[in-house]
PDB file of N, CA and C in Angstrom:
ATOM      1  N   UNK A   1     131.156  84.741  97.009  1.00  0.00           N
ATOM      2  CA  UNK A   1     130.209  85.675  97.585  1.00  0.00           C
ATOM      3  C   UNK A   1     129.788  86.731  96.560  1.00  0.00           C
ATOM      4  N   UNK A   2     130.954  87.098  95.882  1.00  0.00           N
ATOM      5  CA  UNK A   2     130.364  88.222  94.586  1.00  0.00           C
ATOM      6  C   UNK A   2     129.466  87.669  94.044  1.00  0.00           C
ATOM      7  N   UNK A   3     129.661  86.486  93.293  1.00  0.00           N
ATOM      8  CA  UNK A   3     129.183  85.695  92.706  1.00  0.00           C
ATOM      9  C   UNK A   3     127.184  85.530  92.959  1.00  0.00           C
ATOM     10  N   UNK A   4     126.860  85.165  93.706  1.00  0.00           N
ATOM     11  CA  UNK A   4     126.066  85.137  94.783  1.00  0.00           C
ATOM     12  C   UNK A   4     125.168  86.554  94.692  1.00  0.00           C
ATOM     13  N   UNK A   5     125.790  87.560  95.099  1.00  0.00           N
ATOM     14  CA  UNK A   5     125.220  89.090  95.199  1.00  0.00           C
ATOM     15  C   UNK A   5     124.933  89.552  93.724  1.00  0.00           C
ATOM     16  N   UNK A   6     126.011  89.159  92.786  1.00  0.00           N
ATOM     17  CA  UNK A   6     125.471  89.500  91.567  1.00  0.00           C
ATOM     18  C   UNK A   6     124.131  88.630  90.888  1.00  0.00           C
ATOM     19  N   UNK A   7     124.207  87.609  90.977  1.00  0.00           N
ATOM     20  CA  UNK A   7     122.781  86.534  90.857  1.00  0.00           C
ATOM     21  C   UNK A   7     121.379  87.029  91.417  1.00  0.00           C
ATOM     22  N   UNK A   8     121.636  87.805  92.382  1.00  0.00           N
ATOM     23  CA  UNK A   8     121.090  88.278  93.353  1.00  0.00           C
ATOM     24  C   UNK A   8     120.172  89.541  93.057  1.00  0.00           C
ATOM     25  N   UNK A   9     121.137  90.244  92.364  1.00  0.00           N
ATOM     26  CA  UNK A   9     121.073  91.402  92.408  1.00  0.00           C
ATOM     27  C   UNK A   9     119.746  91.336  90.825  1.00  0.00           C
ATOM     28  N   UNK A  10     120.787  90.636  89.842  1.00  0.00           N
ATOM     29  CA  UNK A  10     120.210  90.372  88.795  1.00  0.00           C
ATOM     30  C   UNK A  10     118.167  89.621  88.697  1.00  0.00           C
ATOM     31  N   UNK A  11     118.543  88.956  89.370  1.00  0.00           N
ATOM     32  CA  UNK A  11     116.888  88.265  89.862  1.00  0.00           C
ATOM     33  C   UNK A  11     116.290  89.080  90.380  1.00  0.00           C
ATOM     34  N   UNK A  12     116.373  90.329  91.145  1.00  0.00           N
ATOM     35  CA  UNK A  12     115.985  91.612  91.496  1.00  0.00           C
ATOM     36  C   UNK A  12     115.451  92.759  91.064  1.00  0.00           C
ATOM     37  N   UNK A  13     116.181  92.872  89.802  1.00  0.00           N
ATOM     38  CA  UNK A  13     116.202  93.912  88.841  1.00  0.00           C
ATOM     39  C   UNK A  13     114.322  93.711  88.406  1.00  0.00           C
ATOM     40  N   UNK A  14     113.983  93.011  88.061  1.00  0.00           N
ATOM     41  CA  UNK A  14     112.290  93.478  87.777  1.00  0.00           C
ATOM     42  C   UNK A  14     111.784  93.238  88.545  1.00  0.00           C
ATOM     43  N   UNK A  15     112.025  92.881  90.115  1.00  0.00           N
ATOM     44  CA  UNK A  15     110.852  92.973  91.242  1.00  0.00           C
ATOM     45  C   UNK A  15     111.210  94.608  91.262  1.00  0.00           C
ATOM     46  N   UNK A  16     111.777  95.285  91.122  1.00  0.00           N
ATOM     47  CA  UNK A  16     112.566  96.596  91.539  1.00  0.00           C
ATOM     48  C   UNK A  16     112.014  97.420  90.310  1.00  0.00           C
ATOM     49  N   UNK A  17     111.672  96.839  89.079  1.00  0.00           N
ATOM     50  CA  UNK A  17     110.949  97.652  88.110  1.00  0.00           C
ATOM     51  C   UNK A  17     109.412  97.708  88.474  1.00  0.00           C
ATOM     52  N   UNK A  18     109.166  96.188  88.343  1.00  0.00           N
ATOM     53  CA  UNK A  18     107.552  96.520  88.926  1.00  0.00           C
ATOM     54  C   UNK A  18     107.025  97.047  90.434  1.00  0.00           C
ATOM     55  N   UNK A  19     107.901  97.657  91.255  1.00  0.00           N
ATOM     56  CA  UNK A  19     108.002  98.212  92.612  1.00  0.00           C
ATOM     57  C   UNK A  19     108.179  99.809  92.127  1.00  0.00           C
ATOM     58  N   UNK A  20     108.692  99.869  90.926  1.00  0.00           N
ATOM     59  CA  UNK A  20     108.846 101.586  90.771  1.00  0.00           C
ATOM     60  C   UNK A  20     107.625 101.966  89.796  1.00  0.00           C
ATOM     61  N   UNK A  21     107.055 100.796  88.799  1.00  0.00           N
ATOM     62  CA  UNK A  21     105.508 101.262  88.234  1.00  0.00           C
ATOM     63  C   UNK A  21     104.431 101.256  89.618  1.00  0.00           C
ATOM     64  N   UNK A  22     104.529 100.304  90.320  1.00  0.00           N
ATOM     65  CA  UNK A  22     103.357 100.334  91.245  1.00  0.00           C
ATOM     66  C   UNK A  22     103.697 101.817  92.219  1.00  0.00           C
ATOM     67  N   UNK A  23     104.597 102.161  92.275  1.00  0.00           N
ATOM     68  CA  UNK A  23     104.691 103.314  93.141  1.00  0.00           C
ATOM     69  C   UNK A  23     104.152 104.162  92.324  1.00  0.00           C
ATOM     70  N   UNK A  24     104.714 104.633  91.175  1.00  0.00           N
ATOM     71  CA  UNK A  24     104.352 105.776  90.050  1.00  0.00           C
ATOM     72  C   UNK A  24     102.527 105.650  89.975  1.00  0.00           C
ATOM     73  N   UNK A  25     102.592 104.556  90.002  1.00  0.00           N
ATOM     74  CA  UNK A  25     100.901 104.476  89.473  1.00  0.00           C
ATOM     75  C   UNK A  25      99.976 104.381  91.157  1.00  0.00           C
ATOM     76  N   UNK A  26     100.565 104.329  92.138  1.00  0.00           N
ATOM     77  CA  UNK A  26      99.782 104.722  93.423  1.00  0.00           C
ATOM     78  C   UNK A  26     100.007 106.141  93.511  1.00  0.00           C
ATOM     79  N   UNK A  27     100.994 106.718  93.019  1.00  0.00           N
ATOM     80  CA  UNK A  27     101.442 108.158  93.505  1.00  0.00           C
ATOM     81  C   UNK A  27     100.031 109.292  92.578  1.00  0.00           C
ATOM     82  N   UNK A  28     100.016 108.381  91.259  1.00  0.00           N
ATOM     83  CA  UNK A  28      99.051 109.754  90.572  1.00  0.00           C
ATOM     84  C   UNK A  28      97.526 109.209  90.761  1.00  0.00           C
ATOM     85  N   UNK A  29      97.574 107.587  91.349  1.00  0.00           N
ATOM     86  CA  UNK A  29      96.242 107.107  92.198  1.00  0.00           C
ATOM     87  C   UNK A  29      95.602 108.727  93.083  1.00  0.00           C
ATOM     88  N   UNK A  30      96.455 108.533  93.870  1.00  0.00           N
ATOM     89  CA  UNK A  30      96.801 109.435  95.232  1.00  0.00           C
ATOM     90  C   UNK A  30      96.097 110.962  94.828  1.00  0.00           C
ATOM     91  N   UNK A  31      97.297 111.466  93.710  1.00  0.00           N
ATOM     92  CA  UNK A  31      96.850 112.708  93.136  1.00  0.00           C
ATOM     93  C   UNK A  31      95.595 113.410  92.771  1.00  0.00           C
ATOM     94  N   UNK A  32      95.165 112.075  92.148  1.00  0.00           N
ATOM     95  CA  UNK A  32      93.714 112.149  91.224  1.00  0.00           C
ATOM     96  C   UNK A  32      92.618 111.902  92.234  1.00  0.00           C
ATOM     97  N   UNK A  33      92.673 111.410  93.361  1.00  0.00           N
ATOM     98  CA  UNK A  33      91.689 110.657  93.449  1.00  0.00           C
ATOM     99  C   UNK A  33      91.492 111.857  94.406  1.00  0.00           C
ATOM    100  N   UNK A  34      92.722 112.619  95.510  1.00  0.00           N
ATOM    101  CA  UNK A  34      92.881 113.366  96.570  1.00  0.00           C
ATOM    102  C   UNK A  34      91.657 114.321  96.118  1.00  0.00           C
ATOM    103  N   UNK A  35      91.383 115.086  94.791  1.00  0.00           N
ATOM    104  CA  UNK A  35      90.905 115.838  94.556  1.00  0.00           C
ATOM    105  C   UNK A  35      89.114 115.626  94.712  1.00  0.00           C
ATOM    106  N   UNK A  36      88.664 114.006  93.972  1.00  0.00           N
ATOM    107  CA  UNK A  36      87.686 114.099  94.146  1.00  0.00           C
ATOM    108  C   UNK A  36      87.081 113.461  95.834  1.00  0.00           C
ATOM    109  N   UNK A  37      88.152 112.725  96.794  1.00  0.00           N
ATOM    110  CA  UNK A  37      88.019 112.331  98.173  1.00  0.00           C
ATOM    111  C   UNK A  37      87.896 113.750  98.982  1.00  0.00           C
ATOM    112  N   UNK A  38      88.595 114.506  98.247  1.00  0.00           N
ATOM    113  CA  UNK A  38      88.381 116.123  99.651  1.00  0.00           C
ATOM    114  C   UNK A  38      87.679 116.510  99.014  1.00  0.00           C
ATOM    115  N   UNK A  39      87.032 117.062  98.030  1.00  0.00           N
ATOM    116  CA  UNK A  39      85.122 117.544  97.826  1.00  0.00           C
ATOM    117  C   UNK A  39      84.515 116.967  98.665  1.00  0.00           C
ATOM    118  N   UNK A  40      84.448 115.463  98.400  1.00  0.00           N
ATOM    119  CA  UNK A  40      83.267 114.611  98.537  1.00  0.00           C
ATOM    120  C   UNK A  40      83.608 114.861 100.390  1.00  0.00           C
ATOM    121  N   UNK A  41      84.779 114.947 100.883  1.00  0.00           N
ATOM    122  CA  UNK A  41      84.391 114.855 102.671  1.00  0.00           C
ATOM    123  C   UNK A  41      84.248 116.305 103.087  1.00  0.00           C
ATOM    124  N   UNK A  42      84.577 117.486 101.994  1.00  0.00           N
ATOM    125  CA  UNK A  42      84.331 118.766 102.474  1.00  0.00           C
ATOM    126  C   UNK A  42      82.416 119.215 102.581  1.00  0.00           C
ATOM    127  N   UNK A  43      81.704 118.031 101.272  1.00  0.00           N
ATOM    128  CA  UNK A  43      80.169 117.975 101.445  1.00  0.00           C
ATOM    129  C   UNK A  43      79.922 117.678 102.434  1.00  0.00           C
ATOM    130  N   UNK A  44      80.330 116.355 102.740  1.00  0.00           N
ATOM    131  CA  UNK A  44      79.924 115.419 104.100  1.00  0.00           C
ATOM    132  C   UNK A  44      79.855 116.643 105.336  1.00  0.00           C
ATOM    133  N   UNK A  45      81.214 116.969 105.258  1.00  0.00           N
ATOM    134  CA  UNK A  45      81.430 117.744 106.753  1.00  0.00           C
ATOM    135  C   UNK A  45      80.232 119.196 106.600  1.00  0.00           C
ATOM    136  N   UNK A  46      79.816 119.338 105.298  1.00  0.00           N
ATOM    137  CA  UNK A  46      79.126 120.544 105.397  1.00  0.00           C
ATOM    138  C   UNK A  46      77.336 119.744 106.135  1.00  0.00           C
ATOM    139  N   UNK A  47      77.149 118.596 105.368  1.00  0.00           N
ATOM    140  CA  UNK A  47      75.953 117.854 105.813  1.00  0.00           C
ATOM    141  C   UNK A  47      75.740 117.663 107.811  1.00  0.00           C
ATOM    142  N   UNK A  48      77.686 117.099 108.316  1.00  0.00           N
ATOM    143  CA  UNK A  48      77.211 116.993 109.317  1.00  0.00           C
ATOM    144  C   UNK A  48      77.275 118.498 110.252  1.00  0.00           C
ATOM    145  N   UNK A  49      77.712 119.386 109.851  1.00  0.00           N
ATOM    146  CA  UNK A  49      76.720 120.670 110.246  1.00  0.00           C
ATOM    147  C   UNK A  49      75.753 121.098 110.112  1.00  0.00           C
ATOM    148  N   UNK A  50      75.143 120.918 109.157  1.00  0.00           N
ATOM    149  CA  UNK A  50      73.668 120.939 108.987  1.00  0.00           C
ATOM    150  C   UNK A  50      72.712 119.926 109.851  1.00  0.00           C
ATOM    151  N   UNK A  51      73.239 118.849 109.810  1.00  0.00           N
ATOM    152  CA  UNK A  51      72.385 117.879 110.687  1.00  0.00           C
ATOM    153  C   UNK A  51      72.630 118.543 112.198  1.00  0.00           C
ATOM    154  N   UNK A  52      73.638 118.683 112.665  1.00  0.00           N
ATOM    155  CA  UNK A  52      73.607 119.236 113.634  1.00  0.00           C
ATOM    156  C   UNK A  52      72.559 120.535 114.302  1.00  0.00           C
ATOM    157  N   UNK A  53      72.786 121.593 113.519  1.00  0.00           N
ATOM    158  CA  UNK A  53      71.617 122.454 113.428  1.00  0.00           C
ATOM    159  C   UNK A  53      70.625 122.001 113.261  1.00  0.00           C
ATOM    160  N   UNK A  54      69.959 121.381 112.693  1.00  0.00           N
ATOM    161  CA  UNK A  54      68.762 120.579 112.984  1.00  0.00           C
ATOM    162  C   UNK A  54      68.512 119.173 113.639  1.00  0.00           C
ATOM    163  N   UNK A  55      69.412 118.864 114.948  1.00  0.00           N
ATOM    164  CA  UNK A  55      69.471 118.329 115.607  1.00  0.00           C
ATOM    165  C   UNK A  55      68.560 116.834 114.954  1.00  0.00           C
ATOM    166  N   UNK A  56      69.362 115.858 114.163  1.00  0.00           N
ATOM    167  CA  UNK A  56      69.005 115.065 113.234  1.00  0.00           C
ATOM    168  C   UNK A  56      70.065 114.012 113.980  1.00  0.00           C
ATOM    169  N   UNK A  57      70.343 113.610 115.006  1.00  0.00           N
ATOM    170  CA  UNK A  57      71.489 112.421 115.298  1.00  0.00           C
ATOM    171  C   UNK A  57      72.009 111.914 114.871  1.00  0.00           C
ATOM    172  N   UNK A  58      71.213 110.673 113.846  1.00  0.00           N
ATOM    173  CA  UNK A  58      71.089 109.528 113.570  1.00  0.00           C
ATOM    174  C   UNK A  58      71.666 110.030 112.778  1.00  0.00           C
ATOM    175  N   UNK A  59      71.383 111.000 111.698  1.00  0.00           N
ATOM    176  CA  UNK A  59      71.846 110.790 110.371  1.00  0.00           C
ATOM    177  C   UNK A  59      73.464 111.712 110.449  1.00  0.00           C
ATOM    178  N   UNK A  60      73.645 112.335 111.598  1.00  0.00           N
ATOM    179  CA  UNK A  60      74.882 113.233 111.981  1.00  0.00           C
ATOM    180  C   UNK A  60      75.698 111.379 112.165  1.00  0.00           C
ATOM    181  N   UNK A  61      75.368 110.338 112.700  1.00  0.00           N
ATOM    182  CA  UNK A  61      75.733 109.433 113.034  1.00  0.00           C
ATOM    183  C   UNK A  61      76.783 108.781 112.032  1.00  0.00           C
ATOM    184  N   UNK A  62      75.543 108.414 111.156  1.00  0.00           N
ATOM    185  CA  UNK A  62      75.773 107.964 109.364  1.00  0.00           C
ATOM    186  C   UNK A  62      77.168 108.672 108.677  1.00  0.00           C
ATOM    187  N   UNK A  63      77.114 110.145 108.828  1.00  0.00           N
ATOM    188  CA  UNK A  63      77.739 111.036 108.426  1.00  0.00           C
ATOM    189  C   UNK A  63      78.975 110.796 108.279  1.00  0.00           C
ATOM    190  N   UNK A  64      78.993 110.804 110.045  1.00  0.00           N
ATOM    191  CA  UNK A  64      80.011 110.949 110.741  1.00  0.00           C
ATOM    192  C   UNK A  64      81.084 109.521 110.250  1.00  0.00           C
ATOM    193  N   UNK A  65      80.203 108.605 110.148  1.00  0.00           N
ATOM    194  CA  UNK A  65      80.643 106.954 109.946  1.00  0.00           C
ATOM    195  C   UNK A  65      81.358 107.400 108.241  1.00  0.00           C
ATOM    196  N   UNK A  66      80.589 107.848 107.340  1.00  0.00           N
ATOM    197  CA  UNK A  66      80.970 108.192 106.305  1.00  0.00           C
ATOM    198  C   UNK A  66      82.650 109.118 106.176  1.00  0.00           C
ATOM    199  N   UNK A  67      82.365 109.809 106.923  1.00  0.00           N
ATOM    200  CA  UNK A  67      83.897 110.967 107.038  1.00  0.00           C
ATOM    201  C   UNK A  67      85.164 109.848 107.704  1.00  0.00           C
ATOM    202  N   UNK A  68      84.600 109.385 108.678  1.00  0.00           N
ATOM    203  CA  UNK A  68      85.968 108.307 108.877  1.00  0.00           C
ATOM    204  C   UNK A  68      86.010 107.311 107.577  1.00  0.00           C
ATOM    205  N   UNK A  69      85.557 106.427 107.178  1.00  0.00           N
ATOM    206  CA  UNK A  69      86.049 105.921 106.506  1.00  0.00           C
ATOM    207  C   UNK A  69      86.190 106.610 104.777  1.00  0.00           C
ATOM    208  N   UNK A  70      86.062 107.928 104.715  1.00  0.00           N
ATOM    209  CA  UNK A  70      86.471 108.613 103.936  1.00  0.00           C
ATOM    210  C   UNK A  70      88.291 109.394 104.288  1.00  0.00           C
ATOM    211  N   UNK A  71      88.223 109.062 105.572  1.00  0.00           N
ATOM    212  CA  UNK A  71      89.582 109.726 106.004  1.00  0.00           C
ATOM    213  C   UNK A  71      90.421 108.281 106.030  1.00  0.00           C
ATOM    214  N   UNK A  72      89.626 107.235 106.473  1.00  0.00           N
ATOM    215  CA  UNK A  72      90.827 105.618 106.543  1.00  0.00           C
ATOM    216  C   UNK A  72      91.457 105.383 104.888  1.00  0.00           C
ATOM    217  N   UNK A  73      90.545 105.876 104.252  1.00  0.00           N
ATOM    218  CA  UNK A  73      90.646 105.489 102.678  1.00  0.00           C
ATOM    219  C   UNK A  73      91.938 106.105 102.291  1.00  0.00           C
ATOM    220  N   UNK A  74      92.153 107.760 102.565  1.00  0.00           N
ATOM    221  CA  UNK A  74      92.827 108.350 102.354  1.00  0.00           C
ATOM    222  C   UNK A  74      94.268 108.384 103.312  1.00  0.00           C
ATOM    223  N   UNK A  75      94.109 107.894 104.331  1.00  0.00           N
ATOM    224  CA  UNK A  75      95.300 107.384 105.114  1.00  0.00           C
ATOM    225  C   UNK A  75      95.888 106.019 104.540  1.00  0.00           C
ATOM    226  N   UNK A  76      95.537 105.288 104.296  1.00  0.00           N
ATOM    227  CA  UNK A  76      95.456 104.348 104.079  1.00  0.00           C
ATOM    228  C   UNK A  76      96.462 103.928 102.407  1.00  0.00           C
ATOM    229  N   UNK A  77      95.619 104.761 101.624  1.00  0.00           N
ATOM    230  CA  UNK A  77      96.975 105.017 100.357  1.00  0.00           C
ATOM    231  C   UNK A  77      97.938 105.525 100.987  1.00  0.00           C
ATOM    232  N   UNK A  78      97.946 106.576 101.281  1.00  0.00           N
ATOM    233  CA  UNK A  78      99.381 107.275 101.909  1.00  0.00           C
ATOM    234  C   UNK A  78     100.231 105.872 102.633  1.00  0.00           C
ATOM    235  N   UNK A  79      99.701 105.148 103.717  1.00  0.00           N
ATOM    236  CA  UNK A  79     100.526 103.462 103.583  1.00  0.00           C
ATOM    237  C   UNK A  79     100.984 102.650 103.089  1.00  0.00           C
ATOM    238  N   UNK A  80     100.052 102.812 101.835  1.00  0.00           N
ATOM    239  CA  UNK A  80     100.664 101.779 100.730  1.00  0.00           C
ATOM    240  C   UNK A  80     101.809 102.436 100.432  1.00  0.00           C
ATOM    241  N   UNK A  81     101.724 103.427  99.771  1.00  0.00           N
ATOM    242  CA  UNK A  81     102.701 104.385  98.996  1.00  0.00           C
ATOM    243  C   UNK A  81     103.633 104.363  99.499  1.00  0.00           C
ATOM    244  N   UNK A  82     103.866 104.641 101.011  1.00  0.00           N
ATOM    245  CA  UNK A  82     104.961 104.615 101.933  1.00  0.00           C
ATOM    246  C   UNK A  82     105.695 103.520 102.174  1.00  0.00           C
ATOM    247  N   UNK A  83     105.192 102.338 102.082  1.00  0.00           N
ATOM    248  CA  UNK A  83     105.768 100.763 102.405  1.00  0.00           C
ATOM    249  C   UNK A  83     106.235 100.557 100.652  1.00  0.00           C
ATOM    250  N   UNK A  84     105.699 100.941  99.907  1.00  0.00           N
ATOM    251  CA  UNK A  84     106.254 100.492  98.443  1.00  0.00           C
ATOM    252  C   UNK A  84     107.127 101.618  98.251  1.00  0.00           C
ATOM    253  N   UNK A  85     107.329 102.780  98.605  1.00  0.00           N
ATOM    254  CA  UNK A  85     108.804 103.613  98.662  1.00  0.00           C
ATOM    255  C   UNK A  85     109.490 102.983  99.565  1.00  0.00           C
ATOM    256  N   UNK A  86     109.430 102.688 100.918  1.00  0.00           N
ATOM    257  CA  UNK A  86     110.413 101.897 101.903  1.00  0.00           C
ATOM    258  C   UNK A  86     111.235 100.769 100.807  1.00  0.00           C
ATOM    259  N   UNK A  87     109.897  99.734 100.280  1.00  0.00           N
ATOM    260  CA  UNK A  87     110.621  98.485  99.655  1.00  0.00           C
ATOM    261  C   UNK A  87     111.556  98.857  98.531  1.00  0.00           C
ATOM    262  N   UNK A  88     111.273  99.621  97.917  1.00  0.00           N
ATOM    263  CA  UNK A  88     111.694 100.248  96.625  1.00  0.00           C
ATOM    264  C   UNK A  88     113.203 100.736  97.049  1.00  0.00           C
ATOM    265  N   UNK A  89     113.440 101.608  98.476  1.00  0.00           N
ATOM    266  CA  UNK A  89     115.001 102.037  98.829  1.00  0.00           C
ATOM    267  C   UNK A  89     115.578 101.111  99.188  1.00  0.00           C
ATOM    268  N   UNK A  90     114.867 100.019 100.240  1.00  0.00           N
ATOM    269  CA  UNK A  90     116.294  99.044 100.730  1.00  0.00           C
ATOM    270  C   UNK A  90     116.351  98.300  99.498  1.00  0.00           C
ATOM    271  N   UNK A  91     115.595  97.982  97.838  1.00  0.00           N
ATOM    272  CA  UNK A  91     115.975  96.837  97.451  1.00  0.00           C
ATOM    273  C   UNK A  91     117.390  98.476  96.165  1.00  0.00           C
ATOM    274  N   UNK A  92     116.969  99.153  96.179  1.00  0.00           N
ATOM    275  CA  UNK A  92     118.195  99.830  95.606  1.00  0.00           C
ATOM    276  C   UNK A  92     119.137 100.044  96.465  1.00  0.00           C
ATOM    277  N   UNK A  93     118.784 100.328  97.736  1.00  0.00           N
ATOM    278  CA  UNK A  93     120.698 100.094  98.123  1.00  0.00           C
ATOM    279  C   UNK A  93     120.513  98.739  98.194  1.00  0.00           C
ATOM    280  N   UNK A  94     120.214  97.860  98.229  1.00  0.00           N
ATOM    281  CA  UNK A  94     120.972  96.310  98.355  1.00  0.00           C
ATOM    282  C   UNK A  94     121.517  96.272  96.669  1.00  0.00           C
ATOM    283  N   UNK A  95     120.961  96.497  95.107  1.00  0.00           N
ATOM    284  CA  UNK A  95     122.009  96.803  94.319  1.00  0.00           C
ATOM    285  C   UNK A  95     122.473  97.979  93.897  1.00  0.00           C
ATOM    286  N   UNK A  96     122.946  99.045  94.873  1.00  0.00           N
ATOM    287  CA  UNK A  96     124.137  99.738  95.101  1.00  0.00           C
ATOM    288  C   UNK A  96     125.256  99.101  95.890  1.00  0.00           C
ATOM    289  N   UNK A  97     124.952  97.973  96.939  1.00  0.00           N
ATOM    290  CA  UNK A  97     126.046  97.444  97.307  1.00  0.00           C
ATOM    291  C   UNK A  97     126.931  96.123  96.625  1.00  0.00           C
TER     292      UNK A  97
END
């Protein structure tokens, strides 16, 4: 059984490296990108007040379509990131045990 877990463990070792670059490199994804995704939906949200005041629907519509999938985008990394930290802890405690 040692036997086994150490084989194991060993065949592991670079899914567990390339699980800690892909995290590192979604994490400053995340960082970098956070900055230019909240401008760009703090415009939007300024546009769909304006459309509003000038009672423009359609394009409050558009807008609006724009800000969600400006907010799915940004939820959405935060998922990745989170499921590749999840994978990343159980495969280090499995070689801590």
């Amino acid at each position: 059984m040692f036997l086994l877990k150490l084989i194991a463990k060993i065949l592991l070792l670079p899914v567990i490296l390339i699980l800690g670059i892909l995290r590192l490199l979604v994490h400053i994804g995340i960082n970098l990108s956070s900055i230019v995704l909240g401008g760009l939906m703090l415009i939007v949200f300024g546009c769909i007040v304006f459309t509003i005041i000038q009672h423009t629907w359609n394009s409050m519509a558009i807008l609006i379509a724009m800000e969600v999938f400006l907010v799915l985008i940004t939820a959405s990394a935060g998922v990745i990131e989170g499921l590749l930290e999840m994978a990343s802890d159980s495969l280090g405690g499995f070689m801590r045990s």
